[in-house]
Structures are given as structure tokens and as C-alpha cells.
Protein backbone atom coordinates (compact mmCIF):
# COMPACT_ATOMS: atom_id res chain seq x y z
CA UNK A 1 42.33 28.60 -18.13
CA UNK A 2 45.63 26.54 -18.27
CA UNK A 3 45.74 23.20 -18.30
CA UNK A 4 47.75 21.38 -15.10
CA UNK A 5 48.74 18.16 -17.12
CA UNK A 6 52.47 18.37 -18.58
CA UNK A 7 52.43 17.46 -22.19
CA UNK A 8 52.50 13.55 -23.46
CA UNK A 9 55.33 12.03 -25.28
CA UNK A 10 55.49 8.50 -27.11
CA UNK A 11 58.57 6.56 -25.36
CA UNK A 12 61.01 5.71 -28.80
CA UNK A 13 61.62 2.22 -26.97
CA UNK A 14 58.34 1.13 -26.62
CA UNK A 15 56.07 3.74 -28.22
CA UNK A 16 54.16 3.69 -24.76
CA UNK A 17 52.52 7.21 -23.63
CA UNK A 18 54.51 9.17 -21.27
CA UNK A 19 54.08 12.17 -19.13
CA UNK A 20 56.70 14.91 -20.83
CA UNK A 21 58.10 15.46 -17.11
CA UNK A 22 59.00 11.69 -16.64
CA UNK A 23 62.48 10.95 -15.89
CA UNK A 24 61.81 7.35 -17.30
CA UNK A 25 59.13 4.95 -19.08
CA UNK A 26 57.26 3.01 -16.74
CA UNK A 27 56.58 0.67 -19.14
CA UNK A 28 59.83 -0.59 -20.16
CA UNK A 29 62.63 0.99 -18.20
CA UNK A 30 64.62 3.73 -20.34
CA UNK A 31 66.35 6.85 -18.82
CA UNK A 32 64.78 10.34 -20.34
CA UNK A 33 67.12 11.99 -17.91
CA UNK A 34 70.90 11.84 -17.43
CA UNK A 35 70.72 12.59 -13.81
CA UNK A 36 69.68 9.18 -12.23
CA UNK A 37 72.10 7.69 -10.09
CA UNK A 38 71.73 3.95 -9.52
CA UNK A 39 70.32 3.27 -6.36
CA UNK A 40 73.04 1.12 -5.00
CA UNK A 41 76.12 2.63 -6.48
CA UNK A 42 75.14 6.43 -6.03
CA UNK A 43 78.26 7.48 -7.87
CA UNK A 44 77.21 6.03 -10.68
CA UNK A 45 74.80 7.08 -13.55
CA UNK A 46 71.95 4.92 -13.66
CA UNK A 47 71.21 2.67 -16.89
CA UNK A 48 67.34 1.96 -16.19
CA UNK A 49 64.56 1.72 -13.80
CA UNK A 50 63.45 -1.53 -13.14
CA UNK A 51 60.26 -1.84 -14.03
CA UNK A 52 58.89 -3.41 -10.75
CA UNK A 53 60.37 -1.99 -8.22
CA UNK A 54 60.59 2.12 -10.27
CA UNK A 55 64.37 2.61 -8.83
CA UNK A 56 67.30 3.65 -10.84
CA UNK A 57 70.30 1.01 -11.74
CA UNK A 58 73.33 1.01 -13.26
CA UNK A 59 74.13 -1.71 -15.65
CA UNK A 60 76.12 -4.01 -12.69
CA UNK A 61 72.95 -4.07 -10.86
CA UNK A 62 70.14 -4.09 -13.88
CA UNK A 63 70.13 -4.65 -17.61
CA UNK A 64 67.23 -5.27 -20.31
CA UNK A 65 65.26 -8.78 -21.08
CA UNK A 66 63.56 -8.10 -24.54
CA UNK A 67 63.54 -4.23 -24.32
CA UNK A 68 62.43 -3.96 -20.73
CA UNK A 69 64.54 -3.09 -17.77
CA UNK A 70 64.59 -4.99 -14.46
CA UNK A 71 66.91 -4.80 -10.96
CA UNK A 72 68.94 -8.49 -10.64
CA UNK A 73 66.79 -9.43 -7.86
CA UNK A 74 63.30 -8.91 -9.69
CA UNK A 75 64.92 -10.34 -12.92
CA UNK A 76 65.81 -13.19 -11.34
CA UNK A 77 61.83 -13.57 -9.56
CA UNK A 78 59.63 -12.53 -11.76
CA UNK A 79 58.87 -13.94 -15.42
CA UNK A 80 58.11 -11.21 -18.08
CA UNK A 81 55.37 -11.86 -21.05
CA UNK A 82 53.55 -9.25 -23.09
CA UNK A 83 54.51 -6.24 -21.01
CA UNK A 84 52.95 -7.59 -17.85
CA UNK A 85 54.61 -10.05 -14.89
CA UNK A 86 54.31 -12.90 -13.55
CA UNK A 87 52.86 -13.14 -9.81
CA UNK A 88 51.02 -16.65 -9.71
CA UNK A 89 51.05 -19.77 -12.05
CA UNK A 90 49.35 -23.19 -11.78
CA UNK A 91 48.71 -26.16 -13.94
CA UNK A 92 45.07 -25.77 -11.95
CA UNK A 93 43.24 -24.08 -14.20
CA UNK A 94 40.58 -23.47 -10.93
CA UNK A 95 43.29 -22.66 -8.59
CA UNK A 96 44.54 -19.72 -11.39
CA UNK A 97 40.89 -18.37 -11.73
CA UNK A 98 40.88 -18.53 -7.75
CA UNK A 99 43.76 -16.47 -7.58
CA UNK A 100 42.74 -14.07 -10.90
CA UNK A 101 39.26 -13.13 -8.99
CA UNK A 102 40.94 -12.66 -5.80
CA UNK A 103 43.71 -10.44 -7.21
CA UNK A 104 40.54 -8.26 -9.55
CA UNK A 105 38.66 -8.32 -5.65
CA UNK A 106 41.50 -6.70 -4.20
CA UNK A 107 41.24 -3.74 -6.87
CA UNK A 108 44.42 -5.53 -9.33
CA UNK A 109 43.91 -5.80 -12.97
CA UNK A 110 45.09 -9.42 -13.19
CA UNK A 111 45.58 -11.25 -16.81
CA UNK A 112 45.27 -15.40 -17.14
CA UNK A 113 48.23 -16.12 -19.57
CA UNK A 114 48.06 -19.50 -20.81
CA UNK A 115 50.32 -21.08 -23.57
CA UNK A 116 48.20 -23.05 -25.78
CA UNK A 117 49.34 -27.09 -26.00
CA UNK A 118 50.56 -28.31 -29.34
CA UNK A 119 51.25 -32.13 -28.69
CA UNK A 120 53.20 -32.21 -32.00
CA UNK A 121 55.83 -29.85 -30.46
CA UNK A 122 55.53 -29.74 -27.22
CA UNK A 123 55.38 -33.38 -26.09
CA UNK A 124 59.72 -33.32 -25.34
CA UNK A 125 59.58 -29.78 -23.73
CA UNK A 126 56.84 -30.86 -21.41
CA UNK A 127 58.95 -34.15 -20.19
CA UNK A 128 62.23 -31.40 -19.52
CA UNK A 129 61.88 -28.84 -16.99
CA UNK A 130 61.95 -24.89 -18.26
CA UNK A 131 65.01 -22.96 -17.94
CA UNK A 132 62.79 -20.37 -16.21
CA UNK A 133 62.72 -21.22 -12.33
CA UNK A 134 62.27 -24.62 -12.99
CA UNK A 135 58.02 -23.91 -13.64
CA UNK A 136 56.10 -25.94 -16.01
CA UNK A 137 55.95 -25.09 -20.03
CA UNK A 138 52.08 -25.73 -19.35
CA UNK A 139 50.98 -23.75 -16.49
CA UNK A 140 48.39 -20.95 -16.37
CA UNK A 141 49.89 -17.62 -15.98
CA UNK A 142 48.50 -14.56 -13.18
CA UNK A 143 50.27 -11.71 -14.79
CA UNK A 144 49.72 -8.48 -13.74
CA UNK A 145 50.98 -5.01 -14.34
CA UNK A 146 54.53 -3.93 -13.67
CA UNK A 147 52.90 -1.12 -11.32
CA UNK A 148 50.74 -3.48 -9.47
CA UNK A 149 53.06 -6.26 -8.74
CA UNK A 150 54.51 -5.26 -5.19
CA UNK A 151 51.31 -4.42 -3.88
CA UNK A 152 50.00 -7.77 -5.12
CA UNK A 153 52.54 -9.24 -2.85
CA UNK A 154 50.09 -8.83 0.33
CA UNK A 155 46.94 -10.13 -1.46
CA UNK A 156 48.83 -13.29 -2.42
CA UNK A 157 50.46 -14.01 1.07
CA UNK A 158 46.56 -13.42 2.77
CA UNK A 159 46.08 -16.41 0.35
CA UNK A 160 48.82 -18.45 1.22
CA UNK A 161 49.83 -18.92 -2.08
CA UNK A 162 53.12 -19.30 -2.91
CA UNK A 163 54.30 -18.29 -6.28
């Protein structure tokens, strides 16, 4: 009896697990193929797939943050830590386990990212605003999966949360 899976490979960016008839790494963004286009220039060979959104860009419309590719738009929306994205953050540490059980209740697998306060060296940063969207250094994190992030979308508007 044959086996129906293809055979696995180990991405070389990322050393994730891939399916050996994957045109690209859903974990970080790299081409396997040659024969993506990008999705808004169709003339034009595609650099990655964004990671969120799984459609092909070329490098005017997509690039790499620390060895993972994302479109403009969802680099410019979404914050990237430890392979996962951010959907939710709040200096409410209730209002981010809220959110976390409502996002696991909805069938997401939801992470609570939180950057642990040193006073010593983090007293000035708190006082300035982060480069990143303008979000505080100290806020609790609701990251989730690059694969589950648009679908989280819904679950988080029911809420009427706002990111």
C-alpha cells in the first residue's frame, strides 16, 4: 500500500518541516519554486509569500523582517515575535487573558507574549513611545499563528476590540 503524503523537507531558512510539494515555507516566506509571479505585478517573479496573507510578492511589494517574509500592508499592521503575530495587545493583563480565552474558544491557538519589566533599563524606554505603531514597550502580547491570523480577524471584531 502506498503512502498519499508527499515526502517532508527541512526549509534551509528556518529549518521548519515542509511538505516536499510546497512551492514555499509557510513559516517564514521563501520561494522553493521559480514560477511564482507576484500577485500584483504578474510579470514579475515573485520574491516571497507573505506569511499572513500566503500570496506571492516581488521585492517592490514585500521583503524580509528577521528572516520572515511579509506583503507592505501586513508588514506595516502586524508586529512579528518568535515566529507568531501580533493580533491584540493591552497593558490589561485581564483584558489580554479576555481576549487569549476568547481567541482558544473560537478554535485559535493564541500565545500571551509579555516582555518582562527591568526598571534598571527600561524606566527611559517606557517614558518614549515605541517605534512600532506607537504601542507600549509594556503591553501584553495576543500572538497567534501566521495561519490563523486572518481568520482571527472576525473573532476580534465580534469583540469589539480594536487592535
Amino acid at each position: 500500500m502506498e503512502s498519499d503524503k508527499s515526502p517532508e523537507l527541512t526549509c534551509e531558512r528556518c529549518s521548519q518541516t515542509v511538505a516536499g510539494v510546497d512551492a514555499f515555507c509557510k513559516n517564514c516566506g521563501v520561494l522553493f519554486s521559480d514560477s511564482l509571479r507576484c500577485s500584483v505585478h504578474p510579470s514579475v517573479e515573485a520574491s516571497g509569500v507573505c506569511v499572513i496573507c500566503s500570496k506571492a510578492f516581488c521585492k517592490d511589494c514585500g521583503g524580509d523582517t528577521d528572516g520572515i517574509f511579509l506583503c507592505d500592508p501586513h508588514f506595516a499592521e502586524y508586529e512579528i515575535q518568535e515566529g507568531m503575530a501580533r493580533v491584540f495587545g493591552s497593558t490589561d493583563n485581564v483584558l489580554a487573558q479576555f481576549v487569549t480565552t476568547c481567541l482558544e474558544q473560537a478554535g485559535f491557538h493564541p500565545f500571551l507574549y509579555s516582555r518582562k519589566f527591568n526598571p534598571g533599563a527600561d524606566l527611559v524606554a517606557i517614558s518614549a513611545p515605541r517605534n512600532f505603531g506607537r504601542r507600549s514597550i509594556v503591553e501584553l502580547k495576543v500572538m497567534l499563528p501566521f495561519s490563523e491570523v486572518l481568520a482571527s480577524k472576525q473573532t476580534l471584531e465580534e469583540l469589539e476590540l480594536n487592535k
